[in-house]
PDB file of N, CA and C in Angstrom:
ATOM      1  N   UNK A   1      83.717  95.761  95.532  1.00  0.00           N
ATOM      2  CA  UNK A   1      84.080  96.999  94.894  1.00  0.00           C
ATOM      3  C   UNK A   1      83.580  96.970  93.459  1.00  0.00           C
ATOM      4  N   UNK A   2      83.364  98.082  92.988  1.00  0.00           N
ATOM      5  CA  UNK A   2      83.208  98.288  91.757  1.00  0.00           C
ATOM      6  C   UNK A   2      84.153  97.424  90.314  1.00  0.00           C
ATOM      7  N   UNK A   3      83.554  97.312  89.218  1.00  0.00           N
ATOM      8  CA  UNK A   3      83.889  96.389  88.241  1.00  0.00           C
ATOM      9  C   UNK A   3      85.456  97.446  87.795  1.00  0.00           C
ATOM     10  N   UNK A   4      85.307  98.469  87.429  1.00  0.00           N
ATOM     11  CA  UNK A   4      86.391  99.470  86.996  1.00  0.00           C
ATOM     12  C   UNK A   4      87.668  99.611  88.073  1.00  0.00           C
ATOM     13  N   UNK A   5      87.722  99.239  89.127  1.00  0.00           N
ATOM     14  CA  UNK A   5      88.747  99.637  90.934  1.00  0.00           C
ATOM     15  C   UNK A   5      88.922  97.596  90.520  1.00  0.00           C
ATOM     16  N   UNK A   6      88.081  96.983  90.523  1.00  0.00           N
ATOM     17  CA  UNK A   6      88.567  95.735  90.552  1.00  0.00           C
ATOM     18  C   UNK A   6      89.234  95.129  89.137  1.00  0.00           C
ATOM     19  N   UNK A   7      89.343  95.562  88.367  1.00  0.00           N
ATOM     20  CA  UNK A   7      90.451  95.383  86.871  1.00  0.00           C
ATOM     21  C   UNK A   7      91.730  96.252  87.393  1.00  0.00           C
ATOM     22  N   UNK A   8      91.513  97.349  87.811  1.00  0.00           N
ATOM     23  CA  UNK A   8      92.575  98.286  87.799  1.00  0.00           C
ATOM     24  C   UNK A   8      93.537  97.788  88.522  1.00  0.00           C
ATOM     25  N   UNK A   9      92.982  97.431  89.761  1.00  0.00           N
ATOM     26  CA  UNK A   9      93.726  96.276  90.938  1.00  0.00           C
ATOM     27  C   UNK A   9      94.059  94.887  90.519  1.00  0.00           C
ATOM     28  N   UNK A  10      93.348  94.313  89.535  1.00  0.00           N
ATOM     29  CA  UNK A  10      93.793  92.809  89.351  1.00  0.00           C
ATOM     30  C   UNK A  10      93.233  92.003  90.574  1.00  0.00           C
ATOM     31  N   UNK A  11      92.163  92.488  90.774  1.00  0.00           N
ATOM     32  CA  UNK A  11      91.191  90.973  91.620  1.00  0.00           C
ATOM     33  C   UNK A  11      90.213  91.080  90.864  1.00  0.00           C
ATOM     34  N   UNK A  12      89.502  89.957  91.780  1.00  0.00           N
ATOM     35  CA  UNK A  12      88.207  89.425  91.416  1.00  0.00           C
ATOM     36  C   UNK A  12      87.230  90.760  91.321  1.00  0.00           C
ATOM     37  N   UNK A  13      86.449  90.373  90.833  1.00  0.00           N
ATOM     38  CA  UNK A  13      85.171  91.048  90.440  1.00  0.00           C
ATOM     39  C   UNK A  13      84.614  91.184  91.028  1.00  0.00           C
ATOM     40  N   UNK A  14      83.956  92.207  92.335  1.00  0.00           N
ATOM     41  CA  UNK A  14      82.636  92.483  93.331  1.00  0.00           C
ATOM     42  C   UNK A  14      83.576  91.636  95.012  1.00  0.00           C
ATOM     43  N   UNK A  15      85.274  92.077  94.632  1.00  0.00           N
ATOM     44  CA  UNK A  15      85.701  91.884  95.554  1.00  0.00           C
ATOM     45  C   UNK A  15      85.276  92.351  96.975  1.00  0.00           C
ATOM     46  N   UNK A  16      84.808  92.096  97.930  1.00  0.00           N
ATOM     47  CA  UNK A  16      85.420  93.304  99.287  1.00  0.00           C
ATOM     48  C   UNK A  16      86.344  94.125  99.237  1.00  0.00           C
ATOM     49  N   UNK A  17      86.131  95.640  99.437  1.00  0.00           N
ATOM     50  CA  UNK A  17      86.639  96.513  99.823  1.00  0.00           C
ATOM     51  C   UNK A  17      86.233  97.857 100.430  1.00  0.00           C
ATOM     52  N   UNK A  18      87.267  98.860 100.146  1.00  0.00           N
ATOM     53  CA  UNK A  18      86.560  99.885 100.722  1.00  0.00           C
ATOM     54  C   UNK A  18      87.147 101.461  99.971  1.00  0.00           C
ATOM     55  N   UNK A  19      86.835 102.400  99.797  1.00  0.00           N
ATOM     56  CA  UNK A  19      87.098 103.382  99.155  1.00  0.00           C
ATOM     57  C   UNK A  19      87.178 104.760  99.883  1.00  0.00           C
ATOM     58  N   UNK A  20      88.002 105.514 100.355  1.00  0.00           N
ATOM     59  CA  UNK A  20      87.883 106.691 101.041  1.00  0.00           C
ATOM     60  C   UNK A  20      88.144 108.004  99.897  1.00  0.00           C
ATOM     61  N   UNK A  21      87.389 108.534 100.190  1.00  0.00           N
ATOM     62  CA  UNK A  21      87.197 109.965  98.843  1.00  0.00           C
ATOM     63  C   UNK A  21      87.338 110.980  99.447  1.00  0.00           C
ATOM     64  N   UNK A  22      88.430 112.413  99.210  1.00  0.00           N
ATOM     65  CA  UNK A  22      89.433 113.052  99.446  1.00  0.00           C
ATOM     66  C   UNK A  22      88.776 114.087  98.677  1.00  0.00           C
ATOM     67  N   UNK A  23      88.073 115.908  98.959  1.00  0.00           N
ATOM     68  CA  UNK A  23      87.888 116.219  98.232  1.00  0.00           C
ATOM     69  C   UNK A  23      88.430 117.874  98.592  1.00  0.00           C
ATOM     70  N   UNK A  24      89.150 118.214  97.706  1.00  0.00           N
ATOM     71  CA  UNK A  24      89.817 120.023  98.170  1.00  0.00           C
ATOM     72  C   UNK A  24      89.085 121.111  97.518  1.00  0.00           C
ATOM     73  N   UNK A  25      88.982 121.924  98.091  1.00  0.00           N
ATOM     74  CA  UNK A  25      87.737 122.910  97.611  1.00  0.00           C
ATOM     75  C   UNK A  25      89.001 124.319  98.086  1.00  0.00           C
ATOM     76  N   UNK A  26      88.784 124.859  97.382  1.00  0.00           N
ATOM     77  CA  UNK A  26      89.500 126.469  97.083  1.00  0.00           C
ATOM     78  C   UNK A  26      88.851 127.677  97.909  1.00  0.00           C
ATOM     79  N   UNK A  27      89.198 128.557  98.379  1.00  0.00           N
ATOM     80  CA  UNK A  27      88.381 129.862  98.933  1.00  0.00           C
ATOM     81  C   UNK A  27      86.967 129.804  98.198  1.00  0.00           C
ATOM     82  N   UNK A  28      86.965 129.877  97.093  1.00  0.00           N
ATOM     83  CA  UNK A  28      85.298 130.050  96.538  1.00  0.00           C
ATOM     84  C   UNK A  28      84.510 128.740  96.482  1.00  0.00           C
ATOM     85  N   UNK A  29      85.090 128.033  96.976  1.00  0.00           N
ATOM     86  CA  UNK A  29      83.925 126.416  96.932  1.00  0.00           C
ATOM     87  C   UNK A  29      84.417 125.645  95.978  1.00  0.00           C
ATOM     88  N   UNK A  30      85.289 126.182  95.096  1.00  0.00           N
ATOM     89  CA  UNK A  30      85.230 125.600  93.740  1.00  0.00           C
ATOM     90  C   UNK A  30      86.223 124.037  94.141  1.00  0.00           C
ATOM     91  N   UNK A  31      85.898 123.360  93.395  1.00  0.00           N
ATOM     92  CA  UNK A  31      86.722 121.915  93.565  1.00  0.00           C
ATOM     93  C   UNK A  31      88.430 121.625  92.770  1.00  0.00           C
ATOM     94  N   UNK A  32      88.847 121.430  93.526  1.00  0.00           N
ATOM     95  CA  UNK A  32      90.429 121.395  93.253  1.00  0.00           C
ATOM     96  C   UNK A  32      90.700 120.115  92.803  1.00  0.00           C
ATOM     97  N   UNK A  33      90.787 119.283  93.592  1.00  0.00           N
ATOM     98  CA  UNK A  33      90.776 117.898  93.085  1.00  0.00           C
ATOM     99  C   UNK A  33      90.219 116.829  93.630  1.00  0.00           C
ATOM    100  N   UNK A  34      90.414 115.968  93.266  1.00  0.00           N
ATOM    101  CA  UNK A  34      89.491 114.925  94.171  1.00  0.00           C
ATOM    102  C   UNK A  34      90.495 113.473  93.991  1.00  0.00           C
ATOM    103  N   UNK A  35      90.570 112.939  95.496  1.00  0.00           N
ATOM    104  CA  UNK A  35      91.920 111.677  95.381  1.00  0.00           C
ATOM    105  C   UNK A  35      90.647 110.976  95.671  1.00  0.00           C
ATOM    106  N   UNK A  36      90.738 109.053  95.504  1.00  0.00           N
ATOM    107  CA  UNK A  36      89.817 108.385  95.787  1.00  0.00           C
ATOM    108  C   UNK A  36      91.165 107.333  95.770  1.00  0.00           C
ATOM    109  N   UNK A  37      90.465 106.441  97.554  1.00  0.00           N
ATOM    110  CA  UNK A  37      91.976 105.302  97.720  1.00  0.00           C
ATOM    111  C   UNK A  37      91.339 104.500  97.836  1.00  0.00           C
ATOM    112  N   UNK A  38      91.289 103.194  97.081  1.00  0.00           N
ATOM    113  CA  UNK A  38      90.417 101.931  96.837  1.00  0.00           C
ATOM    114  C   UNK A  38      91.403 101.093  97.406  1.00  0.00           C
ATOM    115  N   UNK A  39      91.152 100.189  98.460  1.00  0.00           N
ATOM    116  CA  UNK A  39      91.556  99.105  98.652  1.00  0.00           C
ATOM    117  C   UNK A  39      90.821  97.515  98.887  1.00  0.00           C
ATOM    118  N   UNK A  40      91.641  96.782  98.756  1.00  0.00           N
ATOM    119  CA  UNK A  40      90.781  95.112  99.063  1.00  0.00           C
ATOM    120  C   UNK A  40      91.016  94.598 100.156  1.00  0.00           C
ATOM    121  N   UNK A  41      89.821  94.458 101.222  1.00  0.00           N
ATOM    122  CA  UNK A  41      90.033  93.842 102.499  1.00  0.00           C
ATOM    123  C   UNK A  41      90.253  92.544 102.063  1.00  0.00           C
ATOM    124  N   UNK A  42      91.356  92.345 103.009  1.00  0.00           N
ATOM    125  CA  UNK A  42      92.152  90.649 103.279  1.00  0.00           C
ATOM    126  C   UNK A  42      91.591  90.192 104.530  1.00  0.00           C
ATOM    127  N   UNK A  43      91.750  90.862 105.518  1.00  0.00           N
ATOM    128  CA  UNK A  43      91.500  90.499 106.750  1.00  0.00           C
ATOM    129  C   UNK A  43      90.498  91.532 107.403  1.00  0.00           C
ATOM    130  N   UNK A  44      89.845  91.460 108.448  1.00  0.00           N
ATOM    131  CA  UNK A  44      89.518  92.380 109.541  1.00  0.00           C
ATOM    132  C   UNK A  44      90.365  93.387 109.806  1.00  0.00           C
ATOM    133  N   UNK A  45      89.669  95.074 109.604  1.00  0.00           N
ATOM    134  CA  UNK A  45      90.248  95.969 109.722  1.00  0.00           C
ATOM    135  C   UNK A  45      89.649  96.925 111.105  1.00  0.00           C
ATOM    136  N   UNK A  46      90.388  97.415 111.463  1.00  0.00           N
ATOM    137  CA  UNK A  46      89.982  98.770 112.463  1.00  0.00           C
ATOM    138  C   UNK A  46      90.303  99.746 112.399  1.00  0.00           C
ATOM    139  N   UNK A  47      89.528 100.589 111.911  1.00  0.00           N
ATOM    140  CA  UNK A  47      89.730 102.222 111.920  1.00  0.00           C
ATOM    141  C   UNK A  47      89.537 103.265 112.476  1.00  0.00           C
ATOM    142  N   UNK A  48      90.398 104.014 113.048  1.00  0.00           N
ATOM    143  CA  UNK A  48      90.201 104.766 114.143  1.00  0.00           C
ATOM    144  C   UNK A  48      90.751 106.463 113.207  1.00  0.00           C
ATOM    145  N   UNK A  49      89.182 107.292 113.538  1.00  0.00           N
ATOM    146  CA  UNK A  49      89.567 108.863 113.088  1.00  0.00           C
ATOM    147  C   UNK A  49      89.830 109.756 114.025  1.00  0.00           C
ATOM    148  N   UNK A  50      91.341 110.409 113.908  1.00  0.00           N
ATOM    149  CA  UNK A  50      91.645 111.373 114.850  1.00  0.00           C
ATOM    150  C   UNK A  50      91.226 112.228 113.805  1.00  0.00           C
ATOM    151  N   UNK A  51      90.909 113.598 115.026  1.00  0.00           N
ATOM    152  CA  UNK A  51      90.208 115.041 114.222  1.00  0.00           C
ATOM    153  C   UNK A  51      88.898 115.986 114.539  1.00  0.00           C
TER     154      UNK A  51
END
């Protein structure tokens, strides 16, 4: 992960992880907000998308 997500978290530096980015857009396109969820893989993950 990035140097800035890995201070913020308190690991190592160029840890493993992964980041999912969240973005809401309004009737006219315009951008509402934007969530971003950084985490540090420990172990083997599996992710499964319903939708």
């Amino acid at each position: 992960m990035g140097e800035i997500v890995c201070v913020t978290l308190g690991i190592p530096a160029g840890a493993p992880g992964f980041q999912t980015v969240g973005i809401t857009l309004n009737s006219h396109g315009e951008t509402v907000f934007v969530t971003i969820t950084s985490a540090q893989l420990h172990h083997r993950i599996t992710l499964d998308t319903i939708g």
